[in-house]
PDB file of N, CA and C in Angstrom:
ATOM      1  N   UNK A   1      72.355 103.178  73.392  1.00  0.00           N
ATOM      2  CA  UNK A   1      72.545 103.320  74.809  1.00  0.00           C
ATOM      3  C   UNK A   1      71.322 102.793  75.547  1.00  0.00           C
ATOM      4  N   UNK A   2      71.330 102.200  76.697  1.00  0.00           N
ATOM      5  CA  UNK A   2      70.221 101.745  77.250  1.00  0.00           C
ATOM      6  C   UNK A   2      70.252 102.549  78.687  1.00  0.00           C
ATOM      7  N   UNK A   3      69.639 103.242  79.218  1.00  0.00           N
ATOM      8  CA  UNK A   3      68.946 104.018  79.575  1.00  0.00           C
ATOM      9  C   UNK A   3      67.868 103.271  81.036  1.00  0.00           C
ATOM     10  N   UNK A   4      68.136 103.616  82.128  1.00  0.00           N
ATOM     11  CA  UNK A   4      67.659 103.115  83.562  1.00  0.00           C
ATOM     12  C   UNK A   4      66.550 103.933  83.433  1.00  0.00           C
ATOM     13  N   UNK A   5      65.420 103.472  84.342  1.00  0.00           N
ATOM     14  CA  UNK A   5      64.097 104.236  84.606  1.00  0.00           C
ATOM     15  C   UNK A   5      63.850 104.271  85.888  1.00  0.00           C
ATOM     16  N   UNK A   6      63.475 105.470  86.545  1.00  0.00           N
ATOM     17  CA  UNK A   6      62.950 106.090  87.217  1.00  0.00           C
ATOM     18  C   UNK A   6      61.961 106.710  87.401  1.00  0.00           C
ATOM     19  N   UNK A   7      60.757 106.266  88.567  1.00  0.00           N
ATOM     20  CA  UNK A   7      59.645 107.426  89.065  1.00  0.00           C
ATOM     21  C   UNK A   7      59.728 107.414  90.135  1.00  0.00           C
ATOM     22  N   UNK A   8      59.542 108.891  90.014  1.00  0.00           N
ATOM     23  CA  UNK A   8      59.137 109.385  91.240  1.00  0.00           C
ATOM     24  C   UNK A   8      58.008 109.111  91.952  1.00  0.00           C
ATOM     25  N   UNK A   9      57.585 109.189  93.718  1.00  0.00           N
ATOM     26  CA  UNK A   9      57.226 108.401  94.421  1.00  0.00           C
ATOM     27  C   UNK A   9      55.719 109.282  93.758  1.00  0.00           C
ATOM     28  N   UNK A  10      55.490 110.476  93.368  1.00  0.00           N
ATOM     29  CA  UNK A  10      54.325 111.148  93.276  1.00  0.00           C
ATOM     30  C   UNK A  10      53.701 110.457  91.752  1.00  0.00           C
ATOM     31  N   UNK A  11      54.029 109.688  91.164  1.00  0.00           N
ATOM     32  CA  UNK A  11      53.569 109.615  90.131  1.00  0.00           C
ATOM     33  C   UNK A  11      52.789 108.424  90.316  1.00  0.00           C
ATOM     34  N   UNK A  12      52.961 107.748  91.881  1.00  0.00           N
ATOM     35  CA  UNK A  12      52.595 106.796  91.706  1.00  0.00           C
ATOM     36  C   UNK A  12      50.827 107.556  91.742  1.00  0.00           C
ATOM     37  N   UNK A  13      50.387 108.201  92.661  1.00  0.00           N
ATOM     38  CA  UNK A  13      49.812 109.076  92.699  1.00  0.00           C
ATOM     39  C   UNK A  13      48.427 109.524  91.679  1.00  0.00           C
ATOM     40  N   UNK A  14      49.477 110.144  91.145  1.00  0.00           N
ATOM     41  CA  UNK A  14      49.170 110.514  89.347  1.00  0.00           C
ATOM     42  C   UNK A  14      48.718 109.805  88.236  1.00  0.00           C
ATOM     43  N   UNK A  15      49.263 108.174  88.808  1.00  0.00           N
ATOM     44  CA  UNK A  15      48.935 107.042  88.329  1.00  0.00           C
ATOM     45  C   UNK A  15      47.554 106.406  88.559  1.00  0.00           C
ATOM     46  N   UNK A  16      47.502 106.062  89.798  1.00  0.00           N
ATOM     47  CA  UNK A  16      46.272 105.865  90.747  1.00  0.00           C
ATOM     48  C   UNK A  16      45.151 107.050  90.707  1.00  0.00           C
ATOM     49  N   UNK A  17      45.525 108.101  90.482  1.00  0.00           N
ATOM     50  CA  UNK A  17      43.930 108.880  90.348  1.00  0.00           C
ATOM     51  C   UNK A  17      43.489 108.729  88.878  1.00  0.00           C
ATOM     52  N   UNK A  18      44.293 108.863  87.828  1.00  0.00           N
ATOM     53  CA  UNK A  18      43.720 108.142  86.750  1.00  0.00           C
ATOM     54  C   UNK A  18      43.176 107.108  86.254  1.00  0.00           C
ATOM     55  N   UNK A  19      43.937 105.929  87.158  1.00  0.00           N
ATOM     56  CA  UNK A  19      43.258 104.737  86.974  1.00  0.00           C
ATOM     57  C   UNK A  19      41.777 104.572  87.565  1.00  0.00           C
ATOM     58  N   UNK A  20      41.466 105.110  88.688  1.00  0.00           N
ATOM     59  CA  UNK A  20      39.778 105.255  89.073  1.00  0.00           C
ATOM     60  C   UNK A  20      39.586 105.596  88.727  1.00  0.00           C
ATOM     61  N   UNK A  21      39.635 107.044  87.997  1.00  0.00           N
ATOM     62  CA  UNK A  21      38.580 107.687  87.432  1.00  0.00           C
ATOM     63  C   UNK A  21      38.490 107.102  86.122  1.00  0.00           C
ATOM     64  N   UNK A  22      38.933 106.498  85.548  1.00  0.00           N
ATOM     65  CA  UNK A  22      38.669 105.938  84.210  1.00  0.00           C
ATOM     66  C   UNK A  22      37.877 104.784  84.715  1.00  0.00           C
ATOM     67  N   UNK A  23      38.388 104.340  85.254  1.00  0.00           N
ATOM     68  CA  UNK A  23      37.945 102.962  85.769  1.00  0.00           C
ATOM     69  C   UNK A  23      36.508 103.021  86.142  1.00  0.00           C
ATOM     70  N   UNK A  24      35.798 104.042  87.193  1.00  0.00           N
ATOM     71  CA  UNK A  24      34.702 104.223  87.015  1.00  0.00           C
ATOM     72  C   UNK A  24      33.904 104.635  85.957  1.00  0.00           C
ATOM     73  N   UNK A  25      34.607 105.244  84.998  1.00  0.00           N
ATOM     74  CA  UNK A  25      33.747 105.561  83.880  1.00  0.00           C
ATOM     75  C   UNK A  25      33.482 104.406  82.630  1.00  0.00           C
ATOM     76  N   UNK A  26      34.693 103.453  82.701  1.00  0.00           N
ATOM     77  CA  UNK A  26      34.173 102.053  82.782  1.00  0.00           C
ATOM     78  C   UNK A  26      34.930 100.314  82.750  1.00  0.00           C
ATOM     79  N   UNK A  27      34.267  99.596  83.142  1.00  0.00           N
ATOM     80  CA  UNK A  27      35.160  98.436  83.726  1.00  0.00           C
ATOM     81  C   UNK A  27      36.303  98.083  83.199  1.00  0.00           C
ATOM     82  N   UNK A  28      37.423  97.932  83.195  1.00  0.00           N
ATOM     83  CA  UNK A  28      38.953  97.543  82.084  1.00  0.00           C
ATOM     84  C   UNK A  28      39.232  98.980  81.326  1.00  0.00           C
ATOM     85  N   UNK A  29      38.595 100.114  81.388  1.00  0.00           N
ATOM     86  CA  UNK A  29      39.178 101.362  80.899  1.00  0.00           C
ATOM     87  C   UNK A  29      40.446 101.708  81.741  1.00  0.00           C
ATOM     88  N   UNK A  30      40.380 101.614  83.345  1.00  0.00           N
ATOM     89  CA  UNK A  30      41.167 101.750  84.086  1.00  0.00           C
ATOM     90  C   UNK A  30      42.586 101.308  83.883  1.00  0.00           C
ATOM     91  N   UNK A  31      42.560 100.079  83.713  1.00  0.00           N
ATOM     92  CA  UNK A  31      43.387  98.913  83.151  1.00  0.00           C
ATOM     93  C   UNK A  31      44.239  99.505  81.852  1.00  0.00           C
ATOM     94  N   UNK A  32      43.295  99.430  80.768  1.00  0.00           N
ATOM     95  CA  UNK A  32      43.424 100.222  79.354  1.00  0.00           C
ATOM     96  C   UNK A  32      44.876 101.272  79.950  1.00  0.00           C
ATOM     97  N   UNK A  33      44.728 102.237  80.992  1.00  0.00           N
ATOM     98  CA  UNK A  33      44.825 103.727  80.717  1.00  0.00           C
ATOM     99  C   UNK A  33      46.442 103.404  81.568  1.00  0.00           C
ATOM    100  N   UNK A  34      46.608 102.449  82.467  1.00  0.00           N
ATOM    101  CA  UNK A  34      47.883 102.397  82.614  1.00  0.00           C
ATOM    102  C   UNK A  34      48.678 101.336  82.332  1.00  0.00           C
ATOM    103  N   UNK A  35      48.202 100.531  81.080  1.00  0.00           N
ATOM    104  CA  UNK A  35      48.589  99.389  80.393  1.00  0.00           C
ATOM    105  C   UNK A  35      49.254 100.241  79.167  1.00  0.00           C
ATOM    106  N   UNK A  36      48.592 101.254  78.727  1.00  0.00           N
ATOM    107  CA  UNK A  36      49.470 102.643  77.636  1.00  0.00           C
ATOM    108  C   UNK A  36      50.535 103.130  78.652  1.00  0.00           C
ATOM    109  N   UNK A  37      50.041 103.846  79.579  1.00  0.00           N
ATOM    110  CA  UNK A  37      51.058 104.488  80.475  1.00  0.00           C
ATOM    111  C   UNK A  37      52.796 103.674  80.674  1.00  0.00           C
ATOM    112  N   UNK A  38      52.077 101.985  81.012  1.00  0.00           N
ATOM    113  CA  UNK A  38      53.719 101.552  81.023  1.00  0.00           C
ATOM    114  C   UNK A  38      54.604 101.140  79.601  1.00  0.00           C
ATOM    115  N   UNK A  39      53.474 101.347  79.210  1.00  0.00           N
ATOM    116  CA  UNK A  39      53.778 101.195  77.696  1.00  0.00           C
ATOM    117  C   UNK A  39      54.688 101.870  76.977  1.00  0.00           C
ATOM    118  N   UNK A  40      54.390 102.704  76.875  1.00  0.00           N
ATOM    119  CA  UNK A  40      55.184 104.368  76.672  1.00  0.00           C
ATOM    120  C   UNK A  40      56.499 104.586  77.364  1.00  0.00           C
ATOM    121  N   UNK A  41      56.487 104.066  78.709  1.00  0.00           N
ATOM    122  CA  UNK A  41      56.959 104.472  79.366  1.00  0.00           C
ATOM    123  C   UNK A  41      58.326 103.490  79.368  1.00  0.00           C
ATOM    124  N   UNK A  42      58.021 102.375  78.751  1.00  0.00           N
ATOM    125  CA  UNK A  42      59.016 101.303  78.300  1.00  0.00           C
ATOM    126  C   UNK A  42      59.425 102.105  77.345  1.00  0.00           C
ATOM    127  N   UNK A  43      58.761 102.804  76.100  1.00  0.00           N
ATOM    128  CA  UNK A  43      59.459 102.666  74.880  1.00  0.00           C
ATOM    129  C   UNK A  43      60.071 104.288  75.259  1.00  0.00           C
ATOM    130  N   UNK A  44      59.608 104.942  75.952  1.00  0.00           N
ATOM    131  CA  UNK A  44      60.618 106.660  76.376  1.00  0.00           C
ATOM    132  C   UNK A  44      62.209 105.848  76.803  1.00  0.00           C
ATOM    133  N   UNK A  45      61.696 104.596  78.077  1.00  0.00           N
ATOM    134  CA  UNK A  45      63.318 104.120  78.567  1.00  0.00           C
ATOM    135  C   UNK A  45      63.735 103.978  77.268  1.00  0.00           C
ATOM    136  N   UNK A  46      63.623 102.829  76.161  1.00  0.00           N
ATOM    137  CA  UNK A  46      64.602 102.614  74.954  1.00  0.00           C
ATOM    138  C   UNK A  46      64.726 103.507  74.025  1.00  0.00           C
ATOM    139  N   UNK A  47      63.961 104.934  74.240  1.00  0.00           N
ATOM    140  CA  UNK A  47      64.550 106.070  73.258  1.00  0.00           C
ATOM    141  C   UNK A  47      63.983 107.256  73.569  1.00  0.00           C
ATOM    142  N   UNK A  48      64.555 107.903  74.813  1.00  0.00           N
ATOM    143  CA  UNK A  48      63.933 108.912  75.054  1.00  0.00           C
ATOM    144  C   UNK A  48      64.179 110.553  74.539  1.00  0.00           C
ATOM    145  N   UNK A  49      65.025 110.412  73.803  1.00  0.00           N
ATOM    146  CA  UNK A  49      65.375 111.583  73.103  1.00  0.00           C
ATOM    147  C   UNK A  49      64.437 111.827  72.000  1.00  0.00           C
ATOM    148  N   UNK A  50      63.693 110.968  71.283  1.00  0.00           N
ATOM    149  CA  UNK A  50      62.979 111.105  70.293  1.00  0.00           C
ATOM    150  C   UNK A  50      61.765 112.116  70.469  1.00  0.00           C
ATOM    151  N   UNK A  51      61.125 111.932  72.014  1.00  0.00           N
ATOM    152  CA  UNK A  51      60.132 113.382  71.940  1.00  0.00           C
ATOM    153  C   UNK A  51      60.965 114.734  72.594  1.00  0.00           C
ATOM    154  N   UNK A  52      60.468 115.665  72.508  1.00  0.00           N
ATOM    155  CA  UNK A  52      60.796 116.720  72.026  1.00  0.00           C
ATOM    156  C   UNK A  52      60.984 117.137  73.756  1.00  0.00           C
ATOM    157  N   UNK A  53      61.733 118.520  73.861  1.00  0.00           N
ATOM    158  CA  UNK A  53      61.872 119.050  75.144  1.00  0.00           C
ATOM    159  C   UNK A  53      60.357 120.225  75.039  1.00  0.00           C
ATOM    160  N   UNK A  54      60.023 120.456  76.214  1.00  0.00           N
ATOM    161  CA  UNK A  54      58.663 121.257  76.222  1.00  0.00           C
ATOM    162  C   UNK A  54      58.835 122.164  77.295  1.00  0.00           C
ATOM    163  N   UNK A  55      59.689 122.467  78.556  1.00  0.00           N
ATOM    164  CA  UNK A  55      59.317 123.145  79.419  1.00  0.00           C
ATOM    165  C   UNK A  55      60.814 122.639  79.798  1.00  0.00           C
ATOM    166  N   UNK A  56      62.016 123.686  80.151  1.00  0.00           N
ATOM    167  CA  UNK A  56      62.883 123.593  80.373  1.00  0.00           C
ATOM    168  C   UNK A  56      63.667 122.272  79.951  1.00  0.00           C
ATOM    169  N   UNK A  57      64.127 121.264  80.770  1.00  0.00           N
ATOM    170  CA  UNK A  57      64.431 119.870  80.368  1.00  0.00           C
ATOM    171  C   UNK A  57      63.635 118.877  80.773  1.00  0.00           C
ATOM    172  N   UNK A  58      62.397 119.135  80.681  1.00  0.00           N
ATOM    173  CA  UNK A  58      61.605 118.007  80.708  1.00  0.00           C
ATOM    174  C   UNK A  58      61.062 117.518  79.257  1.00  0.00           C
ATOM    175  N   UNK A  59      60.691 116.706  78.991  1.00  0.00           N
ATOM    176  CA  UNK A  59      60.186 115.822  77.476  1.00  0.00           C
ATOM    177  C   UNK A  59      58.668 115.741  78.026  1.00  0.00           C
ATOM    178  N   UNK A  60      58.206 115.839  77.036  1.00  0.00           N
ATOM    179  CA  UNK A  60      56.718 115.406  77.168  1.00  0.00           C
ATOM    180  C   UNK A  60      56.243 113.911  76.223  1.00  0.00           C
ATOM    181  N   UNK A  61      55.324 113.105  76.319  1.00  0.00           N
ATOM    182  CA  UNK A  61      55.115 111.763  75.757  1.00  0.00           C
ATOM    183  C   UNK A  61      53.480 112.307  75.980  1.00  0.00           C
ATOM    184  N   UNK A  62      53.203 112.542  75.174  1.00  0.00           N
ATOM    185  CA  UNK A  62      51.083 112.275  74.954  1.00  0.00           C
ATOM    186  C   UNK A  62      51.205 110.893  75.209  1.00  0.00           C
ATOM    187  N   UNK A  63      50.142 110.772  76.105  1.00  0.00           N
ATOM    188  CA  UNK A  63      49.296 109.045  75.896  1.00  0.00           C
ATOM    189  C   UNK A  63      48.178 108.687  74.683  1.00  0.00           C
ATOM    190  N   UNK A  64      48.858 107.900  74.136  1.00  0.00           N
ATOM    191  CA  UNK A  64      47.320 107.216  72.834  1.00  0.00           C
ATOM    192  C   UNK A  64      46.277 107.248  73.693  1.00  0.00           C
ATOM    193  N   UNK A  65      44.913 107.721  73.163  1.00  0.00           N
ATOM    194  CA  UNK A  65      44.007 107.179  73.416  1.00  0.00           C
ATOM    195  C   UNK A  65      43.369 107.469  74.819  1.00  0.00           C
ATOM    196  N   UNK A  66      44.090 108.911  75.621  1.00  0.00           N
ATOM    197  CA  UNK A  66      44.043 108.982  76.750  1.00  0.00           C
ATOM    198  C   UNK A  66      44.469 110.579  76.747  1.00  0.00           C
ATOM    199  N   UNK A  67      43.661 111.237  77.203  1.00  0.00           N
ATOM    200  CA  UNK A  67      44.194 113.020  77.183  1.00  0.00           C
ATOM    201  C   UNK A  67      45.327 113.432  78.417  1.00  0.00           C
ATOM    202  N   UNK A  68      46.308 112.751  78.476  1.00  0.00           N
ATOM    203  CA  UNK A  68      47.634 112.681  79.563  1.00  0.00           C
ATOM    204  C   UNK A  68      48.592 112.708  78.859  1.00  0.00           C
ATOM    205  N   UNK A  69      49.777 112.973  79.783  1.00  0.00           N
ATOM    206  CA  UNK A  69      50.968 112.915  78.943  1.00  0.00           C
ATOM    207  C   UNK A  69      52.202 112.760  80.337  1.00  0.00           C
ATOM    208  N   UNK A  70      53.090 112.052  80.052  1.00  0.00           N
ATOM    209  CA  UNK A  70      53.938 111.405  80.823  1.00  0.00           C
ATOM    210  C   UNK A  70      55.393 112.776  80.412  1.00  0.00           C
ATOM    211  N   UNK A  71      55.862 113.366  81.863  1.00  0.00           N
ATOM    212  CA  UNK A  71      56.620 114.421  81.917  1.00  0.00           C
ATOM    213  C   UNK A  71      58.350 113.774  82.592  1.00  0.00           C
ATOM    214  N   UNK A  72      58.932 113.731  81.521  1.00  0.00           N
ATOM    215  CA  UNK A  72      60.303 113.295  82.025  1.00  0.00           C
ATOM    216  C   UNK A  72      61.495 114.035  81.736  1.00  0.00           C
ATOM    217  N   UNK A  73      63.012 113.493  82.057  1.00  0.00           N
ATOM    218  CA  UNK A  73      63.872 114.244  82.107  1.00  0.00           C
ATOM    219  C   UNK A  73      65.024 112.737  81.967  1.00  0.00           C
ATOM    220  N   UNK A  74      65.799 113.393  80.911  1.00  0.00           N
ATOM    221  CA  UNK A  74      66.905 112.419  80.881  1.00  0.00           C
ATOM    222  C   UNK A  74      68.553 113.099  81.427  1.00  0.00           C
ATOM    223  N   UNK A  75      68.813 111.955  82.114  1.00  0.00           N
ATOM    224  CA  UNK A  75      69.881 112.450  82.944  1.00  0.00           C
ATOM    225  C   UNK A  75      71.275 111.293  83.042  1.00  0.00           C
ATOM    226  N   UNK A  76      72.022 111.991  81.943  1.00  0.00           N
ATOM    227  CA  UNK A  76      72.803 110.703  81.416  1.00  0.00           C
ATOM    228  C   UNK A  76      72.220 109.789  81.300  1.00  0.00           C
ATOM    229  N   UNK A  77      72.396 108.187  82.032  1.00  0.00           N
ATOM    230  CA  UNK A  77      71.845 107.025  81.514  1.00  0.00           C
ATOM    231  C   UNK A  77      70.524 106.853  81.862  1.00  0.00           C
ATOM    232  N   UNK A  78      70.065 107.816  82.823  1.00  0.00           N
ATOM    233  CA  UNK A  78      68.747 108.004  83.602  1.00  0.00           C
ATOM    234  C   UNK A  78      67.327 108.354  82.798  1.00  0.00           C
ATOM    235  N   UNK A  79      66.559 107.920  82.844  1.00  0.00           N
ATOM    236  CA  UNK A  79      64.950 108.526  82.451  1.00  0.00           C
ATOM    237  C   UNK A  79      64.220 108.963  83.369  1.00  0.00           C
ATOM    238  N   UNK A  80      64.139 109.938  83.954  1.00  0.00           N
ATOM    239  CA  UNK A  80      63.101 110.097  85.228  1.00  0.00           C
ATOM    240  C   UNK A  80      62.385 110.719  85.147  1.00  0.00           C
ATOM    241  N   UNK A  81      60.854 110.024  85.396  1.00  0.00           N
ATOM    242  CA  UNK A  81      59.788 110.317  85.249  1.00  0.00           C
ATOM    243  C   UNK A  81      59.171 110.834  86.213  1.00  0.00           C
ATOM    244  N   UNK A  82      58.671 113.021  86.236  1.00  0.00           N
ATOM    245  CA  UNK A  82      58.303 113.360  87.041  1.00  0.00           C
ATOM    246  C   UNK A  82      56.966 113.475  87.630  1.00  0.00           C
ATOM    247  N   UNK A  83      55.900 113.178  85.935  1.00  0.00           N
ATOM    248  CA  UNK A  83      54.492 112.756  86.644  1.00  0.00           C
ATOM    249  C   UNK A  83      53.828 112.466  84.916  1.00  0.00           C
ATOM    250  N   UNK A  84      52.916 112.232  85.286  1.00  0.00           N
ATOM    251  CA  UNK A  84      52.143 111.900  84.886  1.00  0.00           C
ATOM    252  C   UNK A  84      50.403 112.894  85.084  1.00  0.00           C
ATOM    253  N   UNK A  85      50.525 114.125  83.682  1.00  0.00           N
ATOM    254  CA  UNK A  85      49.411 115.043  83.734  1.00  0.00           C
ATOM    255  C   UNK A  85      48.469 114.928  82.684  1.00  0.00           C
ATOM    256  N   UNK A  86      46.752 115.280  83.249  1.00  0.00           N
ATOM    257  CA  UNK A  86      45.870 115.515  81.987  1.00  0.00           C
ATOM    258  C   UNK A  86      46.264 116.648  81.560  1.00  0.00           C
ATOM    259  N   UNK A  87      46.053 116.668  80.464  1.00  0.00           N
ATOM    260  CA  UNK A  87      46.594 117.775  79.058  1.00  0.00           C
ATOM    261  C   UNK A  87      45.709 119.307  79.292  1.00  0.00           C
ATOM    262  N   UNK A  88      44.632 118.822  80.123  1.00  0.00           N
ATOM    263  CA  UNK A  88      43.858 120.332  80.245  1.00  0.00           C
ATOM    264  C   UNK A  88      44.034 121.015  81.121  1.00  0.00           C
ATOM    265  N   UNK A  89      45.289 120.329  81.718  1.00  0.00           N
ATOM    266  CA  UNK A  89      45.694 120.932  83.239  1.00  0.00           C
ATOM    267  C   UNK A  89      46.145 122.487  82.867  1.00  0.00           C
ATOM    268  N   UNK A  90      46.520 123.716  83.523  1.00  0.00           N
ATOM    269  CA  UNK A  90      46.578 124.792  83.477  1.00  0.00           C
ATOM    270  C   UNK A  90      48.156 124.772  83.459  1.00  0.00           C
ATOM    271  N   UNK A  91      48.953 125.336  82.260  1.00  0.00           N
ATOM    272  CA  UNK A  91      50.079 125.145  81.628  1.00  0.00           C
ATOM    273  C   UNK A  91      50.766 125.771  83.255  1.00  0.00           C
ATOM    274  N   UNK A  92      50.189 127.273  84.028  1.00  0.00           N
ATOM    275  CA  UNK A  92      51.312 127.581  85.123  1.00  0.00           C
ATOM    276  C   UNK A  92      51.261 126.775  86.294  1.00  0.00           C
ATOM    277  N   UNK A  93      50.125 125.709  86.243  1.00  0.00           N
ATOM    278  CA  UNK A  93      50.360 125.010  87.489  1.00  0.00           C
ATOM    279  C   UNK A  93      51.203 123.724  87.126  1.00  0.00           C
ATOM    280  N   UNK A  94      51.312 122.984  85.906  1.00  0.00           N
ATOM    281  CA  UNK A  94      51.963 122.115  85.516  1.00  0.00           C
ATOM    282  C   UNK A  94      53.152 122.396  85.504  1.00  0.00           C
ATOM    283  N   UNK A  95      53.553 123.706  85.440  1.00  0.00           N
ATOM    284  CA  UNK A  95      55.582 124.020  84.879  1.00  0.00           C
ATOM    285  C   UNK A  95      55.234 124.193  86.811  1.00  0.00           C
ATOM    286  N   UNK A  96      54.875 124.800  87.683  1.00  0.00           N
ATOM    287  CA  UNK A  96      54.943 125.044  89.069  1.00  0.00           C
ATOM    288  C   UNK A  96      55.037 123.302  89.762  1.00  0.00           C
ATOM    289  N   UNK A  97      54.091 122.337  89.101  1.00  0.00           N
ATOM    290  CA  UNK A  97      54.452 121.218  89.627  1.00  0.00           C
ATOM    291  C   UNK A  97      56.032 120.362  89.366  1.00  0.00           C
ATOM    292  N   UNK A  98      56.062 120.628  88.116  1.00  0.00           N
ATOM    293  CA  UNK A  98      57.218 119.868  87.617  1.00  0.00           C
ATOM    294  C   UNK A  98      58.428 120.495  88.365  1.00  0.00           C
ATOM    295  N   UNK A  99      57.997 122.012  88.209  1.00  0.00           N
ATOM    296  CA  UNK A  99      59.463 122.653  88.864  1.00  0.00           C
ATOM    297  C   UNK A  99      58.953 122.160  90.683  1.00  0.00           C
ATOM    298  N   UNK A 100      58.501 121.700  91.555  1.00  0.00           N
ATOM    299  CA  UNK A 100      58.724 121.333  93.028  1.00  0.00           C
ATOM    300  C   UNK A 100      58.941 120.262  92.754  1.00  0.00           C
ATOM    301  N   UNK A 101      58.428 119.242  91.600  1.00  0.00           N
ATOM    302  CA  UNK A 101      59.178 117.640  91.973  1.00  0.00           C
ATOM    303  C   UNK A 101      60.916 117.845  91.332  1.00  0.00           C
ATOM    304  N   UNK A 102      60.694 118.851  90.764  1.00  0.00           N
ATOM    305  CA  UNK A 102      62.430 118.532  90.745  1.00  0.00           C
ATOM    306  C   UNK A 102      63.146 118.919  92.008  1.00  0.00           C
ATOM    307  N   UNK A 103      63.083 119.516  92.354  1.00  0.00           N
ATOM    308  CA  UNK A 103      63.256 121.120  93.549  1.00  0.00           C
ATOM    309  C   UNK A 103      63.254 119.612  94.698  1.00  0.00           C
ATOM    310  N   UNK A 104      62.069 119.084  94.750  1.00  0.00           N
ATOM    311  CA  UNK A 104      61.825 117.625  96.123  1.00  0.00           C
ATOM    312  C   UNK A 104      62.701 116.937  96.044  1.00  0.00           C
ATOM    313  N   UNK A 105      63.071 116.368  94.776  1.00  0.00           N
ATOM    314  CA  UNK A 105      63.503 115.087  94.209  1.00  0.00           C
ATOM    315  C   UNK A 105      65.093 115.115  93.502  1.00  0.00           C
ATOM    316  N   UNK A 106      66.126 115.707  94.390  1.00  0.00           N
ATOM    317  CA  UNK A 106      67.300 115.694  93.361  1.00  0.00           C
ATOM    318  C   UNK A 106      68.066 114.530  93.702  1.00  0.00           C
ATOM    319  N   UNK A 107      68.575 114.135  91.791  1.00  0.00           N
ATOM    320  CA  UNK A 107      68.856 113.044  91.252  1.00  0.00           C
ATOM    321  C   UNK A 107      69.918 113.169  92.148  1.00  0.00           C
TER     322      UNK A 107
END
């Protein structure tokens, strides 16, 4: 089955504060960190059932090489991607975020 992709407008966000801050810590790390991100994020569209459910129906995807992890939801032919979090984030504010971008954002 091939499978449409979707993000949400906040991830762009989520996207962009990672990329500076890597980026300042150093030149093409930035680059590096969402060159994985679309990366992943290609291979969740061509098989997103393969990672696991973690927090109601969202999937989680760790990033290689990068302490983040890309938070999605498949919805029939749909992949939608609700953000994009560092891993040390505080587990009740992450299920509180995911649950308002769904709550914002219905498919």
């Amino acid at each position: 089955m091939i499978y449409s992709l979707l993000f949400l407008p906040e991830l762009e966000e989520d996207s962009i504060k990672g990329y500076f801050w890597y980026e300042e810590k150093g030149i093409g790390l930035g680059e590096d960190f969402l060159r994985i991100f679309y990366a992943l994020s290609e291979e969740i569209r061509r098989n997103p059932l393969v990672y696991k459910t973690v927090y109601k129906d969202f999937r989680r995807c760790l990033l290689k090489r990068f302490p983040y992890a890309i938070y999605y939801r498949v919805d029939k032919d749909k992949v939608i991607v609700y953000g994009l979090f560092h891993c040390a984030r505080n587990p009740k504010t992450l299920k509180r975020s995911l649950s308002i971008r769904k709550r914002d954002n219905p498919e």
